[in-house]
Each structure stands twice: as structure tokens, then as C-alpha cells.
Protein backbone atom coordinates (compact mmCIF):
# COMPACT_ATOMS: atom_id res chain seq x y z
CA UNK A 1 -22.93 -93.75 -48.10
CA UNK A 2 -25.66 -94.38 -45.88
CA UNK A 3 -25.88 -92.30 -42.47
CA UNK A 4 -28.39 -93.00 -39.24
CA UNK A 5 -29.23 -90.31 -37.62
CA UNK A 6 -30.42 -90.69 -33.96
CA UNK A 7 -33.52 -88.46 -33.82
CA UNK A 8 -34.41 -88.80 -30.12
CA UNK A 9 -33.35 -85.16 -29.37
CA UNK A 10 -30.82 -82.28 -30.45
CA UNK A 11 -29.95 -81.12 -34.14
CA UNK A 12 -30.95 -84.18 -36.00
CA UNK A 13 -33.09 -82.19 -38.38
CA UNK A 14 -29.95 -79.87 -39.00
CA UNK A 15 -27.70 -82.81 -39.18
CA UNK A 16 -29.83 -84.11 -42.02
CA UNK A 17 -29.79 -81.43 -43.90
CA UNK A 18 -26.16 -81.01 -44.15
CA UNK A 19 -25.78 -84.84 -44.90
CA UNK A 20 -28.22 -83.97 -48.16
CA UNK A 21 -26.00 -81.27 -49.20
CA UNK A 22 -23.04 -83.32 -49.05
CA UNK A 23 -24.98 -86.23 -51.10
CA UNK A 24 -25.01 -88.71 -48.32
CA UNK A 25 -28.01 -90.27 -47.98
CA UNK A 26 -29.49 -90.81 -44.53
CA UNK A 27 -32.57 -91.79 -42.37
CA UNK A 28 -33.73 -90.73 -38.69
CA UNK A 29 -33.32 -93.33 -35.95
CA UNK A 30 -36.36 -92.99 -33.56
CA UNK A 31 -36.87 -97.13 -32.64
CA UNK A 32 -35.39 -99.79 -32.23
CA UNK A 33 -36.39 -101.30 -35.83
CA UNK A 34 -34.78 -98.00 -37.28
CA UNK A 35 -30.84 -99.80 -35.88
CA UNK A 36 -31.39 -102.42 -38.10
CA UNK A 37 -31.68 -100.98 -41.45
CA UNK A 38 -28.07 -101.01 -43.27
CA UNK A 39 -25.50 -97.81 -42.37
CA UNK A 40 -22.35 -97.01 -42.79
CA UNK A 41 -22.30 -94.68 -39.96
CA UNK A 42 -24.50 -93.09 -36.89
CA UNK A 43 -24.56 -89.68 -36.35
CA UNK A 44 -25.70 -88.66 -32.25
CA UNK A 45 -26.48 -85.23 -32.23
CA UNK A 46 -25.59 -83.38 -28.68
CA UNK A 47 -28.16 -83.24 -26.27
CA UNK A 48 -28.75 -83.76 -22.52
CA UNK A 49 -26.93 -87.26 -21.92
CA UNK A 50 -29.03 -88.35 -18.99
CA UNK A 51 -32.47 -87.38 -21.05
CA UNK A 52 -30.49 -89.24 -23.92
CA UNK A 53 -29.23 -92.44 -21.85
CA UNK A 54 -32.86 -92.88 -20.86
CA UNK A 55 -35.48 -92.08 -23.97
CA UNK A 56 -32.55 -95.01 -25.69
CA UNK A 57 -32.98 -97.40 -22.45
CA UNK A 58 -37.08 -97.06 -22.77
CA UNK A 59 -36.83 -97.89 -26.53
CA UNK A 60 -34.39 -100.88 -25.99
CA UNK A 61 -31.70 -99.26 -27.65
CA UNK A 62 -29.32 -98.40 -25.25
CA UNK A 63 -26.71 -101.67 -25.97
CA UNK A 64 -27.26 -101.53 -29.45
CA UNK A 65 -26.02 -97.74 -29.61
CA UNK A 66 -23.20 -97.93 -27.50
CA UNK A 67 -22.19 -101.28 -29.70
CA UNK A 68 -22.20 -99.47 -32.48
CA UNK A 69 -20.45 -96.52 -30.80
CA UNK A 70 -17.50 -98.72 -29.47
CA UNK A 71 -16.85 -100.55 -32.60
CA UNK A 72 -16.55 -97.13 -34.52
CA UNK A 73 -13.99 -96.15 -31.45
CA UNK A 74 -12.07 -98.99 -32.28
CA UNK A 75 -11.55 -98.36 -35.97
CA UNK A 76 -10.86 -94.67 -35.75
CA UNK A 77 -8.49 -95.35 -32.90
């Protein structure tokens, strides 16, 4: 299992560090380039939403997120 980890803000650091312990491997999401590599999942650690709605609209990765974030919606629905 593969896990992205948006690093933009928040617990990222702590979020990876549980994913090691678990044996998940993961990778920190800081540009747009970083969405493309292969997942199976994206972690968003908590932050400040309107800090974290615009740091992902300056990179250009605002649509891509919330694609990703609706799809997963979907399938856990």
C-alpha cells in the first residue's frame, strides 16, 4: 500500500510516521508533480482550510485534490 501524504501544512510529519509503523509505505505531497506518482490513498492532515484551499490553488492542485477526494467519497459511501 502506497499512501500520499499532503504536506502543505498540519501533522504530515506525524502522519508519516505512523504510516511507517504500520508498514505502509508513503511519500509527502508538496507539488503538483507529487499527485501523479501512483497511490492507493491521500491522507490531508487538519489544518486551517482557507490557508489550505489557497497554498493547493497557488500550486495548481486544488481540482486534482478534491477529484481525488470525491472519488474516495464515492467508494466509501
Amino acid at each position: 500500500m502506497r499512501i500520499g501524504i499532503l504536506a502543505l501544512q498540519g501533522a504530515f510529519a506525524e502522519h508519516r510516521m505512523i504510516l511507517e509503523k504500520l508498514g505502509a509505505e508513503s511519500f509527502e505531497i508538496r507539488q503538483k508533480r507529487d499527485l501523479e506518482q501512483p497511490m492507493d490513498g491521500l491522507i490531508i492532515p487538519g489544518g486551517e482550510s482557507t490557508v489550505m484551499g489557497k497554498l493547493l490553488k497557488e500550486l495548481d492542485c486544488y481540482d486534482e485534490v478534491r477529484s481525488r477526494d470525491r472519488k474516495s467519497t464515492r467508494l466509501n459511501s
